[in-house]
C-alpha atoms as a PDB file:
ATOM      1  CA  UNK A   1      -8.955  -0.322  10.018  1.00  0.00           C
ATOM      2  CA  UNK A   2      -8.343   0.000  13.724  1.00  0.00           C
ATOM      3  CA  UNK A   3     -11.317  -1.786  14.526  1.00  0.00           C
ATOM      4  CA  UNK A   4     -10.527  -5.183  15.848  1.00  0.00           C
ATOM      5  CA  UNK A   5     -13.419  -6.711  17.792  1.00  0.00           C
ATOM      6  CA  UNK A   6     -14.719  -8.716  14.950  1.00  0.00           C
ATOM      7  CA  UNK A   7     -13.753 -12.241  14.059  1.00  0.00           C
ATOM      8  CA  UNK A   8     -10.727 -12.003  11.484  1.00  0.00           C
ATOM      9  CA  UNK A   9     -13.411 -12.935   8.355  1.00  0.00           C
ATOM     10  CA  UNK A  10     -15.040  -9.704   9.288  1.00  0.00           C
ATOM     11  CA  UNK A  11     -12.706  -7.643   9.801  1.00  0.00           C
ATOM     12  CA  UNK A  12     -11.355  -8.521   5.735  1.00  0.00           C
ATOM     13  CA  UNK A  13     -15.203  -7.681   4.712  1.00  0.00           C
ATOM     14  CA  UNK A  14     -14.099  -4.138   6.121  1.00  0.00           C
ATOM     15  CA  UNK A  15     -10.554  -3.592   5.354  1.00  0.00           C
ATOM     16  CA  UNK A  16     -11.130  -5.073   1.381  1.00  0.00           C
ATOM     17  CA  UNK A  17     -13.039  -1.842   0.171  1.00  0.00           C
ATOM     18  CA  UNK A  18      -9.886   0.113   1.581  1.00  0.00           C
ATOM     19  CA  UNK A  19      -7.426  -1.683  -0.093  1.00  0.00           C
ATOM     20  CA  UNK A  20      -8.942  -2.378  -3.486  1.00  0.00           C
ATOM     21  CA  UNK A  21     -10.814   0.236  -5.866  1.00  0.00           C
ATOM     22  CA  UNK A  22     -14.624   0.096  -5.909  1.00  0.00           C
ATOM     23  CA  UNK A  23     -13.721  -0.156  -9.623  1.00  0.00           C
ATOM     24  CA  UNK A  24     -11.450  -3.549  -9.240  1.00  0.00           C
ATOM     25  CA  UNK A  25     -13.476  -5.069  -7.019  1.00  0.00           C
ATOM     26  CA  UNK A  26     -16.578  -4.872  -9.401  1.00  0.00           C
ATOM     27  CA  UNK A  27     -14.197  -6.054 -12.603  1.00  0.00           C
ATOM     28  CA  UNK A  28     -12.599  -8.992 -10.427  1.00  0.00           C
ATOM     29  CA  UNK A  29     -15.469 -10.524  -8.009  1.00  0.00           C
ATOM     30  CA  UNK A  30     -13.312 -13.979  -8.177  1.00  0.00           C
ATOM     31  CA  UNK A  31     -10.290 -12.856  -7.285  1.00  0.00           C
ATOM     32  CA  UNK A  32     -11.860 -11.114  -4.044  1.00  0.00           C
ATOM     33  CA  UNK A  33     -12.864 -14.684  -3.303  1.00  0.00           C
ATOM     34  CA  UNK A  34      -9.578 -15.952  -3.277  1.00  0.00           C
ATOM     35  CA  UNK A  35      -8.275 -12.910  -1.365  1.00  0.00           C
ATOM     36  CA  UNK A  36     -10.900 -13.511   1.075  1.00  0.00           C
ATOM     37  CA  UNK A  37      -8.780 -17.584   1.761  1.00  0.00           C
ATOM     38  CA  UNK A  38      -5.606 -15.898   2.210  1.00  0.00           C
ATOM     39  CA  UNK A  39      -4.518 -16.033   6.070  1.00  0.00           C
ATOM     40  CA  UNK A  40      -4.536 -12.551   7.965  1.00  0.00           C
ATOM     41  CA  UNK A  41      -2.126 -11.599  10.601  1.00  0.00           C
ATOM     42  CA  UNK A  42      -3.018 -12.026  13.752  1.00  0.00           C
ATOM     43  CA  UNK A  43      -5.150  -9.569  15.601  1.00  0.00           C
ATOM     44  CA  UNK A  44      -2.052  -9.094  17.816  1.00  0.00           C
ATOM     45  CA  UNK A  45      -0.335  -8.213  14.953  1.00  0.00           C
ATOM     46  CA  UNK A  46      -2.643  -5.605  13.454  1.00  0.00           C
ATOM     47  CA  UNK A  47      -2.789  -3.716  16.891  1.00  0.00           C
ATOM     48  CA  UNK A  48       0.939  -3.428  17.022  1.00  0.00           C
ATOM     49  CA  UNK A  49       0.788  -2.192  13.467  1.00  0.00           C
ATOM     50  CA  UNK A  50      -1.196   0.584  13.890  1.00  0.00           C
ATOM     51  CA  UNK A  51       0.179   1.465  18.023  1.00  0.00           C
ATOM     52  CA  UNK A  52       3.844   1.817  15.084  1.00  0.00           C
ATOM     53  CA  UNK A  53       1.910   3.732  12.581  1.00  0.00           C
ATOM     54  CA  UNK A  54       0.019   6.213  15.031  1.00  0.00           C
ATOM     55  CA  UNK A  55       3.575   6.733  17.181  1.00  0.00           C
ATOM     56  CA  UNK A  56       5.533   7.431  14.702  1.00  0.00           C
ATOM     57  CA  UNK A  57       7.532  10.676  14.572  1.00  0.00           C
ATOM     58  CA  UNK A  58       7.890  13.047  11.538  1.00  0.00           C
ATOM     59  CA  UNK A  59      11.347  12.283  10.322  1.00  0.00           C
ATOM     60  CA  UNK A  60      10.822  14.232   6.652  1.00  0.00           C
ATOM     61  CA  UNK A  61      13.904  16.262   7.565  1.00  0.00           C
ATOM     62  CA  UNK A  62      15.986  12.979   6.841  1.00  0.00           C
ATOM     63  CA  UNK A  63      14.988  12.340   3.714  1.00  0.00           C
ATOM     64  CA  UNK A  64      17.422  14.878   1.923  1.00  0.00           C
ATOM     65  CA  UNK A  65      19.972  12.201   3.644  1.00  0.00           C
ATOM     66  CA  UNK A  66      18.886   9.378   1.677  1.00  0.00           C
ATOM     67  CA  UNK A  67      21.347   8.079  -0.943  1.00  0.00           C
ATOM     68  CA  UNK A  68      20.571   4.769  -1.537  1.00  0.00           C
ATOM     69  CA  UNK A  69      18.477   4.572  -5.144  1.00  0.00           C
ATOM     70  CA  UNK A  70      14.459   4.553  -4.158  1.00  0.00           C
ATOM     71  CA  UNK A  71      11.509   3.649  -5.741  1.00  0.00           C
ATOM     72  CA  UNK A  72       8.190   5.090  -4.294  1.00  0.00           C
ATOM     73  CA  UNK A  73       5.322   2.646  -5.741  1.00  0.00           C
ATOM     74  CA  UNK A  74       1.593   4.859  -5.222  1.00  0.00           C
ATOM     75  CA  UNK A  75      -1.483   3.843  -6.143  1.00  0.00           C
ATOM     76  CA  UNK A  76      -3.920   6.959  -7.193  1.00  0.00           C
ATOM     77  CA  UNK A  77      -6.620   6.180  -5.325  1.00  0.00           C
ATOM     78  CA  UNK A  78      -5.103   4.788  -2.430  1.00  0.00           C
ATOM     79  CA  UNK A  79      -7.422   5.120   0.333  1.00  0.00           C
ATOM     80  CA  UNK A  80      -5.440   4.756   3.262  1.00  0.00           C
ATOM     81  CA  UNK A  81      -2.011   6.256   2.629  1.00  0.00           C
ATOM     82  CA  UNK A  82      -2.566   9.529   0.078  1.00  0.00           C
ATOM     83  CA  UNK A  83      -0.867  10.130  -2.727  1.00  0.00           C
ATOM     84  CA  UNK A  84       0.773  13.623  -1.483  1.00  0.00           C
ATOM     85  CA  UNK A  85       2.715  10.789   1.194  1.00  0.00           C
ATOM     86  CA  UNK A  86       4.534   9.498  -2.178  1.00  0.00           C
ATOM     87  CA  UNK A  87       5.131  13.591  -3.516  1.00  0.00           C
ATOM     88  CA  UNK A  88       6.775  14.047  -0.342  1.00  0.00           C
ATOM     89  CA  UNK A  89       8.796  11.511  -0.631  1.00  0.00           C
ATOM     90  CA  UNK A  90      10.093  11.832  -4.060  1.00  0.00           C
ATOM     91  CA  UNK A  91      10.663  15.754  -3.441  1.00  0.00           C
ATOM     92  CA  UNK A  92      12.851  15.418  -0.716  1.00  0.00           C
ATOM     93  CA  UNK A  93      14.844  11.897  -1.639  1.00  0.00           C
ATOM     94  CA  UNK A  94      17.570  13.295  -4.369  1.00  0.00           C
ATOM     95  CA  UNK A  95      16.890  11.051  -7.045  1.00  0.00           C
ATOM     96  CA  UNK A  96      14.212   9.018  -6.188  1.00  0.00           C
ATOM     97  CA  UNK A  97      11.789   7.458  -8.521  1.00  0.00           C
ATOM     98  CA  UNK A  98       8.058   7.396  -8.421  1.00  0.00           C
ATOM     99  CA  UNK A  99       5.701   4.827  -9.954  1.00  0.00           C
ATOM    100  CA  UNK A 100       2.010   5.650  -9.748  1.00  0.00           C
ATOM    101  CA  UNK A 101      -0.664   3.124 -10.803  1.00  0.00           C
ATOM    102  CA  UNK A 102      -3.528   4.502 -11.812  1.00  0.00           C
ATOM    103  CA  UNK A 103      -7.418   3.401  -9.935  1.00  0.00           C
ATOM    104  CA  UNK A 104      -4.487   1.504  -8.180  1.00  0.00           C
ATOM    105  CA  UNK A 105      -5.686   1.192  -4.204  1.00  0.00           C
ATOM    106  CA  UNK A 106      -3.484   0.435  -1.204  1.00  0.00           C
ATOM    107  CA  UNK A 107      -2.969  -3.570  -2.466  1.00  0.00           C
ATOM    108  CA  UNK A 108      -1.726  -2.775  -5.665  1.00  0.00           C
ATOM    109  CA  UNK A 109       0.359  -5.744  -5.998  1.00  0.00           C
ATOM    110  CA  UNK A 110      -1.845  -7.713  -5.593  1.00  0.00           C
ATOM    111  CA  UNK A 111      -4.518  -5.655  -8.615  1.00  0.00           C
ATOM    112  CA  UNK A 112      -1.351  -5.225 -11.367  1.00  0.00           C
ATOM    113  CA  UNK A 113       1.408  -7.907  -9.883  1.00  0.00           C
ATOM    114  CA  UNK A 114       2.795  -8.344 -13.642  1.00  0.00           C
ATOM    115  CA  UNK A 115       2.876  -4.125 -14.066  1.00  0.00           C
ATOM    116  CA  UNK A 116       4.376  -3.600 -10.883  1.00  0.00           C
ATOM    117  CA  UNK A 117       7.319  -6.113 -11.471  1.00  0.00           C
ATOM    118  CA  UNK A 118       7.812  -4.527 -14.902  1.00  0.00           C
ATOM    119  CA  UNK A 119       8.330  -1.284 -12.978  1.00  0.00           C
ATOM    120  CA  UNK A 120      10.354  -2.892 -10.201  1.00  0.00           C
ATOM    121  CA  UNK A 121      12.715  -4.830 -13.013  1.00  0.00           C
ATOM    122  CA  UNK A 122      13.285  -1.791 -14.736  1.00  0.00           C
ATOM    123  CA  UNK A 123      14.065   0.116 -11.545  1.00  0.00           C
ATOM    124  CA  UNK A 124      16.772  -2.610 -10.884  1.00  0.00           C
ATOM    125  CA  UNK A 125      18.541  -2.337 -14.072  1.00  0.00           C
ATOM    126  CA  UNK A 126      18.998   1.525 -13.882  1.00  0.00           C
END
């Protein structure tokens, strides 16, 4: 993902099989086509990204602190933030409330849109 010297078309060729199941991407070849139209971020954009993600200090510590209500939305086979990121989370923010998707990759809104707003929705009532 931090490789940026390819023209933005080839750079989604790469980062697609990170953020989508080799599962869903077999089941849904047309919807990787219109994926593949939507309009990236800059390249400036991506660099600063990961320069923010790669900087970043631990602040776990804080998370007992938390009291606003929190959702932490996983998907199981996420392949570029684990899973044990979201069990951290959810044992250290008091209360907070964890919705894994299962085969569900890093762009699972975009694989179960109409699950995830269920989840959402009912997160928003309680």
């Amino acid at each position: 993902m931090t490789n940026l010297s390819s023209s933005a078309d080839d750079i989604k060729k790469r980062i697609v099989p990170l953020l989508f199941t080799s599962n869903w991407i077999k089941q849904h070849p047309d919807y990787l086509k219109k994926f593949a139209s939507f309009v990236f971020p800059s390249i400036d954009i991506f660099e600063r990204q990961g320069e923010a993600v790669f900087s970043w200090e631990v602040t776990c510590d804080q998370l007992k602190d938390i009291s606003q209500d929190t959702l932490v939305v996983t998907g199981t086979d996420d392949l570029v933030l684990s899973s044990v990121n979201s069990m951290n989370l959810i044992e250290n923010i008091p209360g907070a409330w964890l919705a894994q998707f299962k085969e569900g990759g890093h762009a699972l809104m975009f694989q179960y849109p109409e699950r995830l707003s269920v989840v959402v929705n009912i997160f928003l009532e309680n």
